[in-house]
Structures are given as C-alpha cells and as structure tokens.
C-alpha atoms as a PDB file:
ATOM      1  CA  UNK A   1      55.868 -65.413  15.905  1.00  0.00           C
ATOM      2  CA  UNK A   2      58.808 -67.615  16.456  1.00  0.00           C
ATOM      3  CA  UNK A   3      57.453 -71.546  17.285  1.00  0.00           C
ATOM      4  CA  UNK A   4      58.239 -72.469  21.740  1.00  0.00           C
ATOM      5  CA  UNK A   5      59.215 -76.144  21.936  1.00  0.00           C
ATOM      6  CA  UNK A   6      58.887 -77.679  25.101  1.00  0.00           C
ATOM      7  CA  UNK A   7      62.182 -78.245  27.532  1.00  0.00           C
ATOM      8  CA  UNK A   8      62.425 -80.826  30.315  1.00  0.00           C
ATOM      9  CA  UNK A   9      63.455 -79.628  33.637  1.00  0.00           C
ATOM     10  CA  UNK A  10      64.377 -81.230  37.400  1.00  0.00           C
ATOM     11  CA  UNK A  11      63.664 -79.318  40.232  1.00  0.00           C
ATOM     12  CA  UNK A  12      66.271 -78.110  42.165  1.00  0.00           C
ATOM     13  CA  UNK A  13      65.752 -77.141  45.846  1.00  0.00           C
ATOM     14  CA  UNK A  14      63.637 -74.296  45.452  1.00  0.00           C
ATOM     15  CA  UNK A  15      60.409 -74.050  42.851  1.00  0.00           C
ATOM     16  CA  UNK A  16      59.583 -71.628  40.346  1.00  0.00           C
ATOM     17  CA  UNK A  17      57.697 -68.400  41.609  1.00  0.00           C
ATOM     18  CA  UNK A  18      56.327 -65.935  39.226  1.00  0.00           C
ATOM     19  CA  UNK A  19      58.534 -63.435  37.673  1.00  0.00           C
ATOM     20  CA  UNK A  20      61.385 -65.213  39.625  1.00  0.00           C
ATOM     21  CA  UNK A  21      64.443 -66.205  37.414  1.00  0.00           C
ATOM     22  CA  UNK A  22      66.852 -69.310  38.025  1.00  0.00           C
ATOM     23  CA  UNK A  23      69.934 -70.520  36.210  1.00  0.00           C
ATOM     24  CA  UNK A  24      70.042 -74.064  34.760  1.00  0.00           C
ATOM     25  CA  UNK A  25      72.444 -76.806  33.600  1.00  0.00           C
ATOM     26  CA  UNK A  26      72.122 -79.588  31.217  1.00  0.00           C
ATOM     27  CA  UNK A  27      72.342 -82.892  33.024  1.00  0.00           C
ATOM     28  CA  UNK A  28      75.039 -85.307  31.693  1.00  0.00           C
ATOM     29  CA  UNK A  29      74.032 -88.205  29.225  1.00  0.00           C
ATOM     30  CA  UNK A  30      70.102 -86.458  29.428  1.00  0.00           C
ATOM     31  CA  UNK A  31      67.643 -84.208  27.628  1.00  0.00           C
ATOM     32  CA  UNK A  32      67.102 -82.925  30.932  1.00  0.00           C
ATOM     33  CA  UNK A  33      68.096 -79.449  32.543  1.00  0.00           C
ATOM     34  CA  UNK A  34      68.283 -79.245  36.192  1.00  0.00           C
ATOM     35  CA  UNK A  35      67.295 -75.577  37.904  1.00  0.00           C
ATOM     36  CA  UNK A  36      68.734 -73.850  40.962  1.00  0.00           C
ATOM     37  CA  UNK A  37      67.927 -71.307  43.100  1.00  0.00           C
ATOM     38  CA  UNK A  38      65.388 -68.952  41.934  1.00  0.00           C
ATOM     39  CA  UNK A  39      65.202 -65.703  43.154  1.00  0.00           C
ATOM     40  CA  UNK A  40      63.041 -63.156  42.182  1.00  0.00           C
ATOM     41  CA  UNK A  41      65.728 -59.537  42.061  1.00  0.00           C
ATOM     42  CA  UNK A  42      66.757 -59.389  38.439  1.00  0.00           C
ATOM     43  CA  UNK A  43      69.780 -57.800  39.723  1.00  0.00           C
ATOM     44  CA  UNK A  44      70.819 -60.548  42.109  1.00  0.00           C
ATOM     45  CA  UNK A  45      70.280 -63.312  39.539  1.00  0.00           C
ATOM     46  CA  UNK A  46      72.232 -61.536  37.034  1.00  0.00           C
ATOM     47  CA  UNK A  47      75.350 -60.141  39.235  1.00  0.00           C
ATOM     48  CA  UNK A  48      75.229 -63.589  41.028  1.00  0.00           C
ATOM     49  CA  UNK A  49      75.067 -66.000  37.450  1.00  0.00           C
ATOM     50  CA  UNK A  50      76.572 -63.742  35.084  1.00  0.00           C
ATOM     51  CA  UNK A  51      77.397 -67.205  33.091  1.00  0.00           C
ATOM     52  CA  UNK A  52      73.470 -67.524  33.118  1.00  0.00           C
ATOM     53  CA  UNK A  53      72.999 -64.981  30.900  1.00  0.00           C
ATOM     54  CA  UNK A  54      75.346 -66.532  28.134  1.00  0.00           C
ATOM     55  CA  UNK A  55      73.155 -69.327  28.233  1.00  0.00           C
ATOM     56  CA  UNK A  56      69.871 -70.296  29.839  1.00  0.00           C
ATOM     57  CA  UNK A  57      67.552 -69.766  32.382  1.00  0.00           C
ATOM     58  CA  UNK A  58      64.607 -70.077  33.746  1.00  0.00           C
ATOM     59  CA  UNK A  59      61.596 -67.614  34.274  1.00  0.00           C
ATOM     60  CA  UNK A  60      58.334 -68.161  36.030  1.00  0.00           C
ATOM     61  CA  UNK A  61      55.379 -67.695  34.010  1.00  0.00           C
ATOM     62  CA  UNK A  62      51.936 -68.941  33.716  1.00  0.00           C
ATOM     63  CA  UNK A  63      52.265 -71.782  30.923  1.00  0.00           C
ATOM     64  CA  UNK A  64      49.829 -69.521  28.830  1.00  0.00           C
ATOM     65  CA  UNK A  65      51.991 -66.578  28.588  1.00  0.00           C
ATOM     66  CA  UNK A  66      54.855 -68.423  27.212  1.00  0.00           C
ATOM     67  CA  UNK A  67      54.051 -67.820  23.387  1.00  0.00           C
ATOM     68  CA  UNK A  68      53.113 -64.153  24.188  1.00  0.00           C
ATOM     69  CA  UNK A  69      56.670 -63.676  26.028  1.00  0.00           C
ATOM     70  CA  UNK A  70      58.180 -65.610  22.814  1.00  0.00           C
ATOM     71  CA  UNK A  71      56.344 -62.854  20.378  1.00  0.00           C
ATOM     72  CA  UNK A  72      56.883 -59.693  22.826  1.00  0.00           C
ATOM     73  CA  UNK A  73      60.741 -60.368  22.922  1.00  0.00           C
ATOM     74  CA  UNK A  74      61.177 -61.079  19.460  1.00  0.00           C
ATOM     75  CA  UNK A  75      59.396 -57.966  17.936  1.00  0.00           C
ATOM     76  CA  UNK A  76      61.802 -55.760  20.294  1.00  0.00           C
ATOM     77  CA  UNK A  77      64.600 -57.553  18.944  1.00  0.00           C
ATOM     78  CA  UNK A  78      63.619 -57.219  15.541  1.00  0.00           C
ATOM     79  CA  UNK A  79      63.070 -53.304  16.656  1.00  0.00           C
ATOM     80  CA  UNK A  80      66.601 -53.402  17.368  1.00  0.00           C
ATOM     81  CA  UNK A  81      68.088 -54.883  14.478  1.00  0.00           C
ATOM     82  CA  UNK A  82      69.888 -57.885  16.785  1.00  0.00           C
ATOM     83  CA  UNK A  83      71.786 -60.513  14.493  1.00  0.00           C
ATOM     84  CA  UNK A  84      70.614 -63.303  16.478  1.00  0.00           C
ATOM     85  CA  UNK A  85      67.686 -64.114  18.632  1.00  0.00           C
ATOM     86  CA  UNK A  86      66.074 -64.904  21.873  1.00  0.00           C
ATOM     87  CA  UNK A  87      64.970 -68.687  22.144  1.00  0.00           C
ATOM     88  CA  UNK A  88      61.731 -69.015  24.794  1.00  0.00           C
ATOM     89  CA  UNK A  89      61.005 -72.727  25.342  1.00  0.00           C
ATOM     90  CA  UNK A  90      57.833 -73.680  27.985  1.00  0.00           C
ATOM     91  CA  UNK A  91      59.371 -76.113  30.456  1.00  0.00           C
ATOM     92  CA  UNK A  92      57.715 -79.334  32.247  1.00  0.00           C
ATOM     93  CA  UNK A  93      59.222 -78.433  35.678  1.00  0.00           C
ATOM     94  CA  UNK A  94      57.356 -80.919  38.048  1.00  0.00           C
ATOM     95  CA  UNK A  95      57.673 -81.851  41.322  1.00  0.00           C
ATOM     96  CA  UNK A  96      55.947 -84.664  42.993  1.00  0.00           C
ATOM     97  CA  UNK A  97      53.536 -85.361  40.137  1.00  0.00           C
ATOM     98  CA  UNK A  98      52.895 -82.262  40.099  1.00  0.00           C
ATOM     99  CA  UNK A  99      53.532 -79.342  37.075  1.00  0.00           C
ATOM    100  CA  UNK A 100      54.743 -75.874  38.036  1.00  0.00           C
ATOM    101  CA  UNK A 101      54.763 -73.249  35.182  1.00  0.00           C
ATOM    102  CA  UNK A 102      57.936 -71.869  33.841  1.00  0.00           C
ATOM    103  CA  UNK A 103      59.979 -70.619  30.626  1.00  0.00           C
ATOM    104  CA  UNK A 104      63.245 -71.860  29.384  1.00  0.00           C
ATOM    105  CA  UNK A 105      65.279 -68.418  28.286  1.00  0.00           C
ATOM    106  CA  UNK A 106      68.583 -68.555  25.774  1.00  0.00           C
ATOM    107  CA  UNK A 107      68.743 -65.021  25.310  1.00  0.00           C
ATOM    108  CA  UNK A 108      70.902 -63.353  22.508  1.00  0.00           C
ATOM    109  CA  UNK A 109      74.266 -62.597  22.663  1.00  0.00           C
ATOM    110  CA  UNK A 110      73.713 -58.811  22.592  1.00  0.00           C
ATOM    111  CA  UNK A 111      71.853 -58.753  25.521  1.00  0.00           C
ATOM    112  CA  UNK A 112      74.997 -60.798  27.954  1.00  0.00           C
ATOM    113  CA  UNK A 113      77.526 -57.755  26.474  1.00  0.00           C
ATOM    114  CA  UNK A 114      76.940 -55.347  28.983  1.00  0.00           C
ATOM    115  CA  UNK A 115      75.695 -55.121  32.370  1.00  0.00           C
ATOM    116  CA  UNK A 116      72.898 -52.543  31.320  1.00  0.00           C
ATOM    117  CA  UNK A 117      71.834 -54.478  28.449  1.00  0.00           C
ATOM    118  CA  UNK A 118      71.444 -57.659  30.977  1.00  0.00           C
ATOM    119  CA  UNK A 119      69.394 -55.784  33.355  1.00  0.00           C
ATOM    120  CA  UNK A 120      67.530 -54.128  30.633  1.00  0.00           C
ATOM    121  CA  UNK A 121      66.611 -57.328  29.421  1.00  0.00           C
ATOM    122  CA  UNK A 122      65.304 -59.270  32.730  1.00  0.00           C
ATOM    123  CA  UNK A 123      62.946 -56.307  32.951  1.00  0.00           C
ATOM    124  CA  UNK A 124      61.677 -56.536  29.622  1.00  0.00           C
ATOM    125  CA  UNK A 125      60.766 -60.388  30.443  1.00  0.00           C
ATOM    126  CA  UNK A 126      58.593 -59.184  33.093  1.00  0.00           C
ATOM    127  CA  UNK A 127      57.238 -56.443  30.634  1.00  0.00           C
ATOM    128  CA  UNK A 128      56.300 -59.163  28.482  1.00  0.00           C
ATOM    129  CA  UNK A 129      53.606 -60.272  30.720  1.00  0.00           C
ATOM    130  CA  UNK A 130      51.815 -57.469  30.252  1.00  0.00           C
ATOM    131  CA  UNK A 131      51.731 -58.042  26.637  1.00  0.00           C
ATOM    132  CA  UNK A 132      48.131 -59.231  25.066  1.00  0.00           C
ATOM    133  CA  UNK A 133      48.796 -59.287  21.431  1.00  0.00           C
ATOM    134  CA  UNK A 134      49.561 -55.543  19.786  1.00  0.00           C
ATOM    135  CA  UNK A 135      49.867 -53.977  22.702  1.00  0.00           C
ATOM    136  CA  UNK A 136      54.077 -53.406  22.047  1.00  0.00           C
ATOM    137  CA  UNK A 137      54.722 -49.871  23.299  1.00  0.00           C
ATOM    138  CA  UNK A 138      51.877 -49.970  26.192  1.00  0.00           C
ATOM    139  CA  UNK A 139      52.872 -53.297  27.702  1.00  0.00           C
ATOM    140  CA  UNK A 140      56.601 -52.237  28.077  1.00  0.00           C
ATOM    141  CA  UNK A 141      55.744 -48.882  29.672  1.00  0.00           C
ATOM    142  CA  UNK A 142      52.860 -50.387  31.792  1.00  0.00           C
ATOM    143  CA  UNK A 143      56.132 -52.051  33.654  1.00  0.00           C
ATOM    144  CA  UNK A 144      57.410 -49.589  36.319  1.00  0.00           C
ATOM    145  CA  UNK A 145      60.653 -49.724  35.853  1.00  0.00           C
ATOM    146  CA  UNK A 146      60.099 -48.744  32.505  1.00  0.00           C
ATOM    147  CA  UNK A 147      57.686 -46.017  32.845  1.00  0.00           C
ATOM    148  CA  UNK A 148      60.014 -44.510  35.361  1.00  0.00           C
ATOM    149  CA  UNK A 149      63.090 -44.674  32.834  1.00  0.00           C
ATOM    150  CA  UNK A 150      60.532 -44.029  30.075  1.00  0.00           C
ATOM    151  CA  UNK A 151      63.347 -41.560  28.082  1.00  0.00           C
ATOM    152  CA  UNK A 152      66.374 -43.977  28.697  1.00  0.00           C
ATOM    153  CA  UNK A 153      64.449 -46.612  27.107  1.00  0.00           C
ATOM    154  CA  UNK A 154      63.278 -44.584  24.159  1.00  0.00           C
ATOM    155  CA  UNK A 155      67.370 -43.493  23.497  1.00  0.00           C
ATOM    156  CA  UNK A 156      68.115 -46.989  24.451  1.00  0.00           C
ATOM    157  CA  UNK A 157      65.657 -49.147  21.347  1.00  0.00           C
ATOM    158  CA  UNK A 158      66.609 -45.813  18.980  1.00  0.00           C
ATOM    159  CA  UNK A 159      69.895 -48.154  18.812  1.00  0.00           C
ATOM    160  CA  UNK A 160      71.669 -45.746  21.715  1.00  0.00           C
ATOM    161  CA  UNK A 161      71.983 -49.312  23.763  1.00  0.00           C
ATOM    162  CA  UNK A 162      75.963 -49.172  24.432  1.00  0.00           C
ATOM    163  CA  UNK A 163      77.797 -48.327  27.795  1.00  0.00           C
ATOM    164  CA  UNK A 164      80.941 -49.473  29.577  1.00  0.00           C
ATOM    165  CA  UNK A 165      79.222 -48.323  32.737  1.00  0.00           C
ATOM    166  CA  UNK A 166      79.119 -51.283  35.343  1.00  0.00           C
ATOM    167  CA  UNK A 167      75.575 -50.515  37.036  1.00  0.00           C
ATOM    168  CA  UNK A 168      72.111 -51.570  37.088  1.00  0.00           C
ATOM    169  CA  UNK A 169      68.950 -50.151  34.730  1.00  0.00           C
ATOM    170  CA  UNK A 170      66.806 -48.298  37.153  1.00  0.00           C
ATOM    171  CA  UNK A 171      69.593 -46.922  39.498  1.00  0.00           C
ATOM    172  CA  UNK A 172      71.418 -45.572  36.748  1.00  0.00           C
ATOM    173  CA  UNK A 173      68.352 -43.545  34.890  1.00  0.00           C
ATOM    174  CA  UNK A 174      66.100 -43.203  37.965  1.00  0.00           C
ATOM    175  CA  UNK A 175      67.996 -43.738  41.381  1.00  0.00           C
ATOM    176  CA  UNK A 176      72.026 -41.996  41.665  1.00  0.00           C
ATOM    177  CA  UNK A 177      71.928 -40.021  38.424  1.00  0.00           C
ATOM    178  CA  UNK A 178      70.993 -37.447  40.305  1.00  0.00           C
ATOM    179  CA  UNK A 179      74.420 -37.555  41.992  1.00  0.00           C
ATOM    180  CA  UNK A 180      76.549 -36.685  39.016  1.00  0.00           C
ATOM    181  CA  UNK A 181      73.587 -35.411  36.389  1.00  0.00           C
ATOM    182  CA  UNK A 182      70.784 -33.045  36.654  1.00  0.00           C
ATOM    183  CA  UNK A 183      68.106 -34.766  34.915  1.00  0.00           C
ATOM    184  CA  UNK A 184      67.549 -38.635  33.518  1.00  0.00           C
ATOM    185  CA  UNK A 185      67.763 -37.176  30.068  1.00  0.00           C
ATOM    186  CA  UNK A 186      71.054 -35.930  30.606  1.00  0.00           C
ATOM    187  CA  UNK A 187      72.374 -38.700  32.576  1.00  0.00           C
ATOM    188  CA  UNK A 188      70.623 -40.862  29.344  1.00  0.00           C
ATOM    189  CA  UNK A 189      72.644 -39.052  26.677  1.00  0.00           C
ATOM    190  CA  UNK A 190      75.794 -38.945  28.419  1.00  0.00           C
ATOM    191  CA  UNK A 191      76.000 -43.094  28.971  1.00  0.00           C
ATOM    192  CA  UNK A 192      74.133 -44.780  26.205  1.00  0.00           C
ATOM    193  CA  UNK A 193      76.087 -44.249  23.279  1.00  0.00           C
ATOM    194  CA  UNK A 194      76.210 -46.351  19.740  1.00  0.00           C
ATOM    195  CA  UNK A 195      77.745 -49.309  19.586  1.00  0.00           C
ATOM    196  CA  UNK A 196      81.243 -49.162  18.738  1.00  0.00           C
ATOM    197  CA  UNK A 197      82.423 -50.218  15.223  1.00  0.00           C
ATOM    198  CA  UNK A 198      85.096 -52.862  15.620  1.00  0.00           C
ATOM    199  CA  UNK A 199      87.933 -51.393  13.286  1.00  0.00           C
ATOM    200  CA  UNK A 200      89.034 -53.955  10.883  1.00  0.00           C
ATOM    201  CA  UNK A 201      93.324 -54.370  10.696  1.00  0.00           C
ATOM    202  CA  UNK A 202      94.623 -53.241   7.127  1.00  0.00           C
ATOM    203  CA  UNK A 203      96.723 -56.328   5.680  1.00  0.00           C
ATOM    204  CA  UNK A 204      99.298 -55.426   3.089  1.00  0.00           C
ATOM    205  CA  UNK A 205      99.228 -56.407  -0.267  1.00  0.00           C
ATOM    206  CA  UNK A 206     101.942 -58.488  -1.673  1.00  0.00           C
ATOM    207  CA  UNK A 207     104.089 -57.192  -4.233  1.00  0.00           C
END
C-alpha cells in the first residue's frame, strides 16, 4: 500500500463536495495549493482542465477513505503494468476554522494520454469508494458506469486500453455505439486496441 502524505490546500470560491473533482495550483513562494471550481461531471472537469489531468487535482472524499483510494488505484495500476504511478495525498482544505475532507490526485502519465483513458480514470476514483479492503473486482463493478460497460472494461485492464477516439467512457461503450455498432462488444473490440509500439529510427554505422 503506497504511504498518503498530507497536502495543504486554500479554498477557492467553491468547497469540496463528495465525488466532486477540482483543479489546483501551487501558490508562489508556498507549500500551499490553492483549489478552484469543483464540479462534480467527470466529463466537464476533464474536457474543461485537460492541463489538470497532467498534474493535480482534487477529489472529495471522506478523510477515511483516502488510504483505501491510495491502495484501490494502485493495485489497478499494478494490474496494468503502468511505468509510473498515481500519487493520492489527504489534503487540509479548511475554511473558516473549519476542515472539509478531500484528496490531492497526481495521476500517472498513462492515464492524461487519451481522452478515454482520462475518463476511465475519474470513474475509477469514484469506484474506489466502494473499495473495503479485497474487494478489487466487486468494488469497480459495484460503480454503474462500470457495470454498464462491464465488457469494455474487462478488454480495457486485459491491456486493450488504446484509442485515438476523442469521446467519453460511458457514451462510447453504453450510450451512441449503438449508432455505428451492433453490440458494446463489438463497438469494444473495434476501438480499444494495444498500445502502439513507438518504432525506434535505425542509425547507420560508421565505416
């Protein structure tokens, strides 16, 4: 289980709501972040601070879940082979005296690469909440989203996770496929493919 530290936050305008998501900045000459607007569509928040996911952000959370978010994230990770991982950190966001609950997120490279990647991974935050200590497989699906999706998720963590399609996780598999595929599973196979293998230039040898 990979360690949370703790990360200092200012309040913006608007305060942390549960499962909401918020970008953040580092304030100049400070330890201290400062968050903006939350708002609680993953899609929004990700179409709207693209730049967020490349960095951090915030989610709301109950202070208690942080650690199990921390150890729900990583073990899918390590499920998909990633070179680098997700950081959680709990966050002291207060306003006023008073603390409101929250988690720092620096996510992995792999997940900012794609669009469906990105909104795969704001769901699987709020999947993590339903996580209680071994329950891996059963918290993801318990999430709707998921369940819904449940064979484009199984291609997509069997390492079938690339696409150049510009869309959003649940439309794709479970809203408009139906306007160019016949079934999820088809629509599934035909977009998430393997990642590409970036083809190395030949140098020539000196004679």
């Amino acid at each position: 289980m990979n360690k949370v530290t703790t990360a200092l936050v200012f309040p913006g305008m608007y305060l942390p709501h549960s499962n909401g998501f918020s970008p953040v900045r580092l304030m100049v000459g400070t330890k201290r972040f400062r968050a903006y607007n939350y708002t609680y569509c993953r899609e929004i928040f990700f179409w709207d601070y693209t730049s967020s996911m490349k960095s951090q952000f915030l989610f709301g959370c109950n202070a208690s879940e942080v650690q199990r978010i921390a150890a729900f994230v990583r073990y899918w990770e390590k499920h998909l082979k990633l070179k680098t991982y997700t950081k959680v950190q709990q966050c002291v966001h207060r306003r006023g005296g008073k603390p409101f609950p929250c988690a720092m997120i620096s996510p992995s490279s792999f997940w900012a690469e794609t669009s469906l990647r990105k909104s795969f991974f704001t769901a699987l935050l709020r999947a993590s909440r339903n996580f209680t200590g071994r329950n891996y497989v059963k918290a993801l699906f318990a999430l709707r989203l998921f369940n819904q999706t449940k064979y484009a998720v199984e291609r997509f963590l069997a390492g079938y996770n690339y696409s150049r399609r510009y869309g959003q996780w649940h439309d794709t598999f479970y809203g408009y496929y139906t306007d160019y595929y016949t079934s999820q599973s088809q629509a599934a196979d035909k977009i998430l493919k393997k990642q590409p293998v970036k083809k190395q230039l030949k140098t020539k040898k000196k004679s």
